[in-house]
Protein backbone atom coordinates (compact mmCIF):
# COMPACT_ATOMS: atom_id res chain seq x y z
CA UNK A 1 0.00 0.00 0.00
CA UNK A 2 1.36 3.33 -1.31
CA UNK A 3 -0.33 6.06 0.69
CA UNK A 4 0.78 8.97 3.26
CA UNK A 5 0.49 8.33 6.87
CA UNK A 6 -0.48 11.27 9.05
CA UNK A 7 -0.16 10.59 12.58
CA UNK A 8 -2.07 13.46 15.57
CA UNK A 9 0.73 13.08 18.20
CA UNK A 10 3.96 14.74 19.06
CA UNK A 11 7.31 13.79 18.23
CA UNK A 12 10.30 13.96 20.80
CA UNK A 13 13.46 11.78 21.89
CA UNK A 14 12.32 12.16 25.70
CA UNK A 15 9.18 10.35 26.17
CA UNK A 16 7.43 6.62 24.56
CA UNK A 17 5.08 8.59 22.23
CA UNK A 18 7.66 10.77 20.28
CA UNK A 19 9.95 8.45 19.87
CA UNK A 20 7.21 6.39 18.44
CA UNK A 21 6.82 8.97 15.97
CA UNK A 22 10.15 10.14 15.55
CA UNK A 23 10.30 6.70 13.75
CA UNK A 24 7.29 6.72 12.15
CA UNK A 25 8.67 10.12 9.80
CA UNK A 26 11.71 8.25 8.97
CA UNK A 27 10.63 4.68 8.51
CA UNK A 28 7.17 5.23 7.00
CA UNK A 29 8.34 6.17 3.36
CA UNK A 30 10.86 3.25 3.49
CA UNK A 31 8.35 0.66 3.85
CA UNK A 32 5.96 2.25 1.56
CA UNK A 33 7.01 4.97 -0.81
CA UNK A 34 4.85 7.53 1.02
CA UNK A 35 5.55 10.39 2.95
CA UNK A 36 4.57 10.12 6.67
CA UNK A 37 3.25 13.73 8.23
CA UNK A 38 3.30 14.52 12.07
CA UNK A 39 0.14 16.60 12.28
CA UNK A 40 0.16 17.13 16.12
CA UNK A 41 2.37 19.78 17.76
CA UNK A 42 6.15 19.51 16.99
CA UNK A 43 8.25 20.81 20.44
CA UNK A 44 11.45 21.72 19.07
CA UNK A 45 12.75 21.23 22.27
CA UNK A 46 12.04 17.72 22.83
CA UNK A 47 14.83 16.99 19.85
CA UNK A 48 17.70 18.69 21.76
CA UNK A 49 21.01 16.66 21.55
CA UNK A 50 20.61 15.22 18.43
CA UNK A 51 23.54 14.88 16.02
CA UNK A 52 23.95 16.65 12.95
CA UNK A 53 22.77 14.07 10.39
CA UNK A 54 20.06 12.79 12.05
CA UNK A 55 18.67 16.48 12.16
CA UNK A 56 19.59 16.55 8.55
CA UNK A 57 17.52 13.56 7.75
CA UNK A 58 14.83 14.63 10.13
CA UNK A 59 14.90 18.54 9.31
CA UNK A 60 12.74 18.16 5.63
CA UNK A 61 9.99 15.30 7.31
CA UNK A 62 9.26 17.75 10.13
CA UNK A 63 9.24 21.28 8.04
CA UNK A 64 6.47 19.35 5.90
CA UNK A 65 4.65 18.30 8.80
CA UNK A 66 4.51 21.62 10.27
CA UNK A 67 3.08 22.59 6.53
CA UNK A 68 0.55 19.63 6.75
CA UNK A 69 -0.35 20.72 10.34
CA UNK A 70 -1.51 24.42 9.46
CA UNK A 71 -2.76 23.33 5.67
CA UNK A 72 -5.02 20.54 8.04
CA UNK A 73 -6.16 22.96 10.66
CA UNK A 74 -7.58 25.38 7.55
CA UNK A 75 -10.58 25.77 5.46
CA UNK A 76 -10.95 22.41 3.49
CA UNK A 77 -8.38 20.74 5.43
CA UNK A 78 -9.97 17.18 6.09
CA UNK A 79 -9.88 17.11 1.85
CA UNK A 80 -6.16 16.74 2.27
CA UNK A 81 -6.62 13.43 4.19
CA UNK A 82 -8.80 11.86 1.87
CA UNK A 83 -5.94 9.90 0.29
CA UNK A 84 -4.26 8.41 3.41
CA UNK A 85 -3.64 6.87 6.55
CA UNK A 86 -4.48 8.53 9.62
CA UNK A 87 -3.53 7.41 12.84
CA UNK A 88 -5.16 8.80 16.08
CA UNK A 89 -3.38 8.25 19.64
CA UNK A 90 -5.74 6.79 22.34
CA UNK A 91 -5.10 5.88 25.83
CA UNK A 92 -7.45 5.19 28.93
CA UNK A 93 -11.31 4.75 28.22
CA UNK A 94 -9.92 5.74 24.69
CA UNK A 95 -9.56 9.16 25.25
CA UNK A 96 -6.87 11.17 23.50
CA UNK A 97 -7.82 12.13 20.27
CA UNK A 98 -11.15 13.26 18.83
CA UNK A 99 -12.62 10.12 17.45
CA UNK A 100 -14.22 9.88 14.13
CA UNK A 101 -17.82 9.60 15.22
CA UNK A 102 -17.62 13.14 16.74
CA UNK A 103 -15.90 14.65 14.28
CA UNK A 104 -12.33 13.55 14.56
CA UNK A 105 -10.15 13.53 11.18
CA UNK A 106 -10.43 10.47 9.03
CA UNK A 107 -8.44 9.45 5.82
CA UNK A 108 -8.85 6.58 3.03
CA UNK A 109 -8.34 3.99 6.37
CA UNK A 110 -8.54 5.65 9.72
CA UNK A 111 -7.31 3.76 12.65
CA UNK A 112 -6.42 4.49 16.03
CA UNK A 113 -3.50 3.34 18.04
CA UNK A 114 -4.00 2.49 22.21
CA UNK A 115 -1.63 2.00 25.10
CA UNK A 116 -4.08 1.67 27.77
CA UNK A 117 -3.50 0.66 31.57
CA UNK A 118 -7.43 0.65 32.86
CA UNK A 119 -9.18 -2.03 32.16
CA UNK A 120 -12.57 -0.58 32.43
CA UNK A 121 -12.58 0.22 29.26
CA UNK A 122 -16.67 1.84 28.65
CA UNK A 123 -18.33 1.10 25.31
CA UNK A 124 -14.96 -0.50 24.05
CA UNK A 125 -16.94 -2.29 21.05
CA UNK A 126 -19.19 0.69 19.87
CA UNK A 127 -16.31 3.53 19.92
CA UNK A 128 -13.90 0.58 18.24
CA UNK A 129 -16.49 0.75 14.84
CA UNK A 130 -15.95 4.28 14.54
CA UNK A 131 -12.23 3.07 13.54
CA UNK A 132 -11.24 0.91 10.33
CA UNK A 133 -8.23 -0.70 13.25
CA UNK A 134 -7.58 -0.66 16.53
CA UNK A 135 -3.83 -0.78 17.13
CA UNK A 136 -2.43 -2.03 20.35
CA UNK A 137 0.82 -2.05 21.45
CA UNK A 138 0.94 -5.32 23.31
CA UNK A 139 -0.93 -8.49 22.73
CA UNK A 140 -2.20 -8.40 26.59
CA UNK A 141 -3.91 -5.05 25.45
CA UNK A 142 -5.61 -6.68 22.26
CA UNK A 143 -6.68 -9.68 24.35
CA UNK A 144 -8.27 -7.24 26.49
CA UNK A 145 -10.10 -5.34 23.42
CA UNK A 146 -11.54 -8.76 22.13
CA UNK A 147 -12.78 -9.79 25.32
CA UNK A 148 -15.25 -6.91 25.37
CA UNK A 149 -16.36 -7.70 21.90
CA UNK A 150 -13.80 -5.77 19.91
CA UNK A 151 -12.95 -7.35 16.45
CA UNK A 152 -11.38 -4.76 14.45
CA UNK A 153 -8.11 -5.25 16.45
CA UNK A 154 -4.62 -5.83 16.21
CA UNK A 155 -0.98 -5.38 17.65
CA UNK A 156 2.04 -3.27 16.47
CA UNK A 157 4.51 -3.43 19.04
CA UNK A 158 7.12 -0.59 19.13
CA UNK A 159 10.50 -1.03 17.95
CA UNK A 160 14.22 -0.29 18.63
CA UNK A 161 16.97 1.49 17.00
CA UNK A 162 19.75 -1.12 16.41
CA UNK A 163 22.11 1.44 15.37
CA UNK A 164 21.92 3.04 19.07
CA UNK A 165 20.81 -0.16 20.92
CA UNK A 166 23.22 -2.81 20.43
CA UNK A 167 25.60 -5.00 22.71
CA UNK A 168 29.13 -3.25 22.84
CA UNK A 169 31.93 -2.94 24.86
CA UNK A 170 31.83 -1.28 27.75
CA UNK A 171 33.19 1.89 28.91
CA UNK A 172 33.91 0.63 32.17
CA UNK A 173 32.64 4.02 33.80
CA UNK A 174 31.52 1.99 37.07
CA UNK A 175 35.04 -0.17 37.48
CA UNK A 176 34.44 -2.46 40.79
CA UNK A 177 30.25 -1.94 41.02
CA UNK A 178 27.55 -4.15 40.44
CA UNK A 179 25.15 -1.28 38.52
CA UNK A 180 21.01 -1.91 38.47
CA UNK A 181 19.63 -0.21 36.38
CA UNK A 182 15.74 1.40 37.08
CA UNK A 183 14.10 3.38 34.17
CA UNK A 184 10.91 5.24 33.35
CA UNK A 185 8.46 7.68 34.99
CA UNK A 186 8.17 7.64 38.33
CA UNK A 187 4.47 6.46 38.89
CA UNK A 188 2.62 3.77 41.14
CA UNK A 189 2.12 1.83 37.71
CA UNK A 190 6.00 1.70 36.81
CA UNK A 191 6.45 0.28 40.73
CA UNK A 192 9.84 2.27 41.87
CA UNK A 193 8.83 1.45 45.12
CA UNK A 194 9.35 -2.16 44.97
CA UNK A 195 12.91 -0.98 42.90
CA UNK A 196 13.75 0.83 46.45
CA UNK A 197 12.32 -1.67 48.84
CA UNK A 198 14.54 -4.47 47.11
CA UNK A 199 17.28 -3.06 46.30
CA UNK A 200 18.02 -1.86 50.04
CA UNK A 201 17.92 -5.38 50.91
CA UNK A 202 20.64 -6.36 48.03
CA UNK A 203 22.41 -3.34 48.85
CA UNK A 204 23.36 -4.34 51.93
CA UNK A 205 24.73 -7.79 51.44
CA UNK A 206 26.87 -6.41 48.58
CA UNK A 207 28.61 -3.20 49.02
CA UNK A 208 29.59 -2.96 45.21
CA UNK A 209 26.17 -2.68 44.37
CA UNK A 210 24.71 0.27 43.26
CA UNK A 211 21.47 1.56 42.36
CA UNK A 212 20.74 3.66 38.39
CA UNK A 213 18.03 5.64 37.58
CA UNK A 214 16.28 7.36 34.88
CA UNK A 215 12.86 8.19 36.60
CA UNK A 216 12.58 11.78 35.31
CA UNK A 217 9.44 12.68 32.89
CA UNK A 218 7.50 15.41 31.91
CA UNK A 219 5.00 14.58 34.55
CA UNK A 220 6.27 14.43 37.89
CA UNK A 221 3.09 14.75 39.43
CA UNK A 222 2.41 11.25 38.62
CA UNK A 223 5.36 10.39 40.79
CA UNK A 224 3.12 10.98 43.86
CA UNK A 225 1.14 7.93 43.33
CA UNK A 226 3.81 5.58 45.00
CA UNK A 227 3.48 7.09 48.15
CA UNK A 228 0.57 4.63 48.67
CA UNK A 229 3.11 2.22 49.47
CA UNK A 230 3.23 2.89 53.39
CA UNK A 231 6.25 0.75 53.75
CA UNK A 232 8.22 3.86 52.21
CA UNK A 233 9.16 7.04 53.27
CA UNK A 234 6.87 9.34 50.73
CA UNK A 235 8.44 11.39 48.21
CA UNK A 236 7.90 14.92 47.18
CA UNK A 237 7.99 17.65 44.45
CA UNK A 238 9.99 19.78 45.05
CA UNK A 239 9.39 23.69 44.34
CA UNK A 240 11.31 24.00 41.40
CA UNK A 241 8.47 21.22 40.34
CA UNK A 242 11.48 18.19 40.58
CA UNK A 243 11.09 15.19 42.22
CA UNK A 244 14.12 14.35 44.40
CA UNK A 245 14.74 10.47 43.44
CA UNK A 246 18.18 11.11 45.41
CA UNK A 247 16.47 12.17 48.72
CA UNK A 248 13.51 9.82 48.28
CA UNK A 249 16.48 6.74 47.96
CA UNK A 250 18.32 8.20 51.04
CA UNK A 251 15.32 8.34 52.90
CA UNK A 252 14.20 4.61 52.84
CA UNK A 253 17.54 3.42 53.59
CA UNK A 254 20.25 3.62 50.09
CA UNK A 255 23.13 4.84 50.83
CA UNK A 256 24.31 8.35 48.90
CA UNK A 257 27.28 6.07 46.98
CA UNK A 258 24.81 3.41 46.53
CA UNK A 259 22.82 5.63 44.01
CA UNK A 260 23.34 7.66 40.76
CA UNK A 261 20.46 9.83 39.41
CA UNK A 262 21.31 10.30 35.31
CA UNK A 263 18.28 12.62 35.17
CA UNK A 264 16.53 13.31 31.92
CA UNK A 265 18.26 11.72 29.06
CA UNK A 266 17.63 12.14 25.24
CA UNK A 267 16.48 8.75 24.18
CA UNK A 268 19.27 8.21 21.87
CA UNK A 269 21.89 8.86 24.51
CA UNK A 270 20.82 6.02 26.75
CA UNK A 271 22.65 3.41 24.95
CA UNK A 272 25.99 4.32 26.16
CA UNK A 273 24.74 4.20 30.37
CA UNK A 274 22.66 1.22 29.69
CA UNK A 275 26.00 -0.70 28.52
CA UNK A 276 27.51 -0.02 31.86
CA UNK A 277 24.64 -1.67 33.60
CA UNK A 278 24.72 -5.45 35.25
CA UNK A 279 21.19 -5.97 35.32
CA UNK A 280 18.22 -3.64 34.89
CA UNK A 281 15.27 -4.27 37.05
CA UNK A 282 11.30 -3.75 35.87
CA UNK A 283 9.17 -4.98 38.11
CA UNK A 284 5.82 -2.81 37.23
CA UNK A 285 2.64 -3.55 37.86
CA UNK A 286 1.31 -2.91 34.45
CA UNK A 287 2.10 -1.94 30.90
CA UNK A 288 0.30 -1.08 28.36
CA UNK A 289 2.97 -1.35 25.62
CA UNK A 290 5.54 -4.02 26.01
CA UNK A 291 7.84 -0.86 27.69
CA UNK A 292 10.37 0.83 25.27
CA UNK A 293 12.93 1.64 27.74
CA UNK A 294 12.73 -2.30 28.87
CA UNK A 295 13.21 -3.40 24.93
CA UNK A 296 16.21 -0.99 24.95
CA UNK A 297 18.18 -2.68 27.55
CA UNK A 298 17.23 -5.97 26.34
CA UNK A 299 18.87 -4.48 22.81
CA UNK A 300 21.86 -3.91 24.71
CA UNK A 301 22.68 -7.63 26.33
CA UNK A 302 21.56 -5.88 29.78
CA UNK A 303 20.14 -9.08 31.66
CA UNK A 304 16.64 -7.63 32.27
CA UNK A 305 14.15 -8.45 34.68
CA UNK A 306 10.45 -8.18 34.45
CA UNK A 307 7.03 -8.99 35.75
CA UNK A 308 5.28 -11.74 34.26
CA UNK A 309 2.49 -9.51 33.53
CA UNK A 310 0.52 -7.48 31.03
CA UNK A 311 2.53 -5.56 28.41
CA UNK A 312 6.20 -7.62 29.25
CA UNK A 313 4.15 -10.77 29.12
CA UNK A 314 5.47 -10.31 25.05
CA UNK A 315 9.26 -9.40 26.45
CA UNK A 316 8.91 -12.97 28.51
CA UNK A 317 7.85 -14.60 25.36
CA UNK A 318 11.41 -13.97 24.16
CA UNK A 319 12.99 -16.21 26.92
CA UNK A 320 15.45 -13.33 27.48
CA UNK A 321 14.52 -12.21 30.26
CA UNK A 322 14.43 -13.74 33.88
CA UNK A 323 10.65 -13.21 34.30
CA UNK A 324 9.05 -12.58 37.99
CA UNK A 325 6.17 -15.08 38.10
CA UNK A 326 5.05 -14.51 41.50
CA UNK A 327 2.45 -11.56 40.87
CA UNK A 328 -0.06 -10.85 43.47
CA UNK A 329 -3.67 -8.98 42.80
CA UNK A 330 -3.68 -5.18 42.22
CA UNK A 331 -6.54 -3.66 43.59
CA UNK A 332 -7.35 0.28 42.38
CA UNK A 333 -11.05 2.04 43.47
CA UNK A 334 -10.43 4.55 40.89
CA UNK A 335 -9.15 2.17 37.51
CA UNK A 336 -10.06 -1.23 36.26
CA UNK A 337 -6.79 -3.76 37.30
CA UNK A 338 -7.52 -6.90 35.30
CA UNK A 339 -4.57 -8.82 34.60
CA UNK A 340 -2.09 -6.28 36.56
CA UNK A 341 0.67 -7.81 38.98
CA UNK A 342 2.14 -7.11 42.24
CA UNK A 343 5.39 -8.15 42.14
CA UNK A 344 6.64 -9.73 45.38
CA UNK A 345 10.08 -7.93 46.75
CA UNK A 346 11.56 -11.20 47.94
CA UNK A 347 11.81 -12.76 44.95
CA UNK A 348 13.22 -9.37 43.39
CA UNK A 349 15.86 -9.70 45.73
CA UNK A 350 16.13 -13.44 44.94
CA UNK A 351 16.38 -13.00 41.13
CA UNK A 352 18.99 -10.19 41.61
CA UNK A 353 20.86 -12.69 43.26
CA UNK A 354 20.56 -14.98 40.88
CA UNK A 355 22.01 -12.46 38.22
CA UNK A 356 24.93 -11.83 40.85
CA UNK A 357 26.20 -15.15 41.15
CA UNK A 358 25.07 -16.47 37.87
CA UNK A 359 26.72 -14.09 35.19
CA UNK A 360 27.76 -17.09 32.69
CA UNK A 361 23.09 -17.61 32.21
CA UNK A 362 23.08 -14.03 32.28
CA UNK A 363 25.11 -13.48 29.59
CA UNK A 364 23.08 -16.15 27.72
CA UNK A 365 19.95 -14.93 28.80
CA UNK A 366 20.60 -11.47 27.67
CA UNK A 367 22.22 -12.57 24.31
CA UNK A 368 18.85 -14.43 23.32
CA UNK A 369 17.12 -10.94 24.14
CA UNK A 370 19.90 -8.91 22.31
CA UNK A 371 19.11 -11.17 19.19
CA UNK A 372 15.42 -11.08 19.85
CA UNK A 373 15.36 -7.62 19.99
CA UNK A 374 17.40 -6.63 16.94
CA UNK A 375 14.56 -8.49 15.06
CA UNK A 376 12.32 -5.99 16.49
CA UNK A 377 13.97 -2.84 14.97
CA UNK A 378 12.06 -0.16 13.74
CA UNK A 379 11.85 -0.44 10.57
CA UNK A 380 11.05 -3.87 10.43
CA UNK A 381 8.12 -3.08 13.32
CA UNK A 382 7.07 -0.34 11.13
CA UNK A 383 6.95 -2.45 8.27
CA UNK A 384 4.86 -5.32 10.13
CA UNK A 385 2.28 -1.95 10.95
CA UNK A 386 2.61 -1.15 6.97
CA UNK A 387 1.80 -4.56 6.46
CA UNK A 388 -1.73 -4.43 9.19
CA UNK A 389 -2.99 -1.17 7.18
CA UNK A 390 -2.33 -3.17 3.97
CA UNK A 391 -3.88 -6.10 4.51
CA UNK A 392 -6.99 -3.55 5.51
């Protein structure tokens, strides 16, 4: 199929969503022959730090879009669609983007792509018609969608870039330390908490451990959700609007030289701390992707370890990872939890272990999710979504 794919959302290198269509401008004409339009708001800002050639390649895709954008938003606009694809972002109880029945834009197929964490999920089936495709980005999510009578569904998981995330040598910018590696927003969903509560425990049998994070986002607000985890001290923001990872650490008993905070990192300078890493550790209670930042270390040979639940239930089906099986109910008065996982901190502590005095099935482990994982580049998972739309 030969048509031009215009897409509502941002793009960016610092959060899931503009990476996601970062990739989509590049890869989109490669796999088709079409031009691919960002028709959402373009932050110039949120592509900071990259190098010259990639701006180069990116600087004519996102001058068009910004053409597109206004041309849309005009008189007659929705004319300019007729030919194409167009993609609409969706998350929780499908809300996001304006969908078709009330008005939203539609094109020659009109689909909409979901990461959603609530299971409620209210008049899934009758807001689905108003799509040509629902896109998920995990099977766990599509599963979902078909148990509450959606048909028009299918899954595109999210890529890597092979050319940033790939197994090298290492710096050796930690010499003597046993580096863990946490990533992604700080939020009750993403389960930092249990990241603190088991890594104190590891922390102190091995003094060479230390403790990596990359929990900064645009939202720090969120971050005050895992203070209903009254085995903690809470965290705050603080009033430059910063949450203090550092101080929250200290506070429930990690030593200062047991912890590094990288802070916000352009996505395509991760690479180079992830490679320095021993293990990472992702033990969250739900995703509702199969988590980028996760797929990244797994890209790198970083022996990763997950929850057997929801969105990494797809990562697990790799056997790359060293999976953590025991997950206990999640109970939420405000969001449906079907399917989500509580992680239980002794075997975190267990399976860390396990990574320490195991590194020979580590370093298997993470090679068969290295390999794994370079099969999932982006342009190949951009081509499998060319190949959904096709088929449509």
């Amino acid at each position: 199929m030969k048509a031009p794919l215009y897409f509502d959302w941002g793009v960016s290198t610092l959060f899931g969503w503009g990476v996601y269509g970062l990739n989509l401008l590049y890869h989109w004409p490669r796999v088709s022959g079409a031009d691919a339009y960002c028709i959402g708001q373009i932050q110039l800002e949120g592509l900071q730090g990259l190098d010259p050639l990639t701006v180069k390649a990116l600087m004519m895709p996102l001058v068009e879009s910004d053409r597109m954008r206004l041309l849309v938003e005009g008189a007659g606009g929705a004319d300019l669609l007729r030919d194409g694809v167009v993609l609409h972002s969706l998350g929780n109880a499908f809300l996001g983007s304006t969908w078709p029945q009330n008005g939203g834009r539609t094109g020659k197929l009109t689909g909409g792509v979901i990461f959603f964490e609530d299971t409620t999920l209210p008049d899934a089936a009758a807001v689905s018609r108003g799509y040509d495709v629902i896109l998920t980005g995990c099977t766990w999510c599509e599963d979902l969608l078909r148990s509450r009578g959606v048909e028009n569904v299918a899954t595109a998981i999210q890529g890597i870039d092979p050319s940033i995330f790939h197994p090298a040598p290492r710096a050796d910018l930690l010499p003597g330390r046993f580096a863990v590696f946490s990533g992604g927003k700080l939020e009750h969903r993403k389960a930092q908490d249990l990241v603190v509560q088991a890594f104190r425990i590891f922390a102190a049998r091995h003094p060479e451990a230390i403790l990596v994070t990359a929990w900064h986002s645009p939202w720090p607000v969120a971050a005050l959700t895992l203070n209903g985890n009254t085995a903690l001290e809470p965290l705050a923001i603080g009033a430059d609007g910063r949450v203090d990872a550092a101080g929250w650490a200290a506070a429930n008993g990690i030593p200062p030289e047991q912890f590094i905070d990288v802070g916000a990192i352009p996505n395509h300078q991760m690479a180079r701390v992830l490679r320095e890493m021993d293990v990472a550790l992702f033990p969250n209670r739900c995703e509702g992707g199969t988590n980028l930042v996760a797929m990244e270390c797994m890209a790198c040979g970083v022996p990763t370890i997950v929850s057997n639940n929801t969105g990494h239930i797809d990562l697990v089906a790799t056997h790359g990872t060293f999976p953590l099986e025991k997950q206990g109910v999640v109970v939420d008065e405000v969001k449906g939890t079907e399917g989500w996982g509580e992680s239980d901190v002794d075997e975190i502590v267990e399976t860390l272990e396990r990574v320490w005095r195991d590194r020979t099935e580590a370093k298997r482990r993470a090679e068969i999710a290295a390999r794994a994982m370079q099969s999932w580049n982006w342009l190949a998972q951009v081509g499998r979504l060319h190949d959904i739309l096709s088929s449509l």
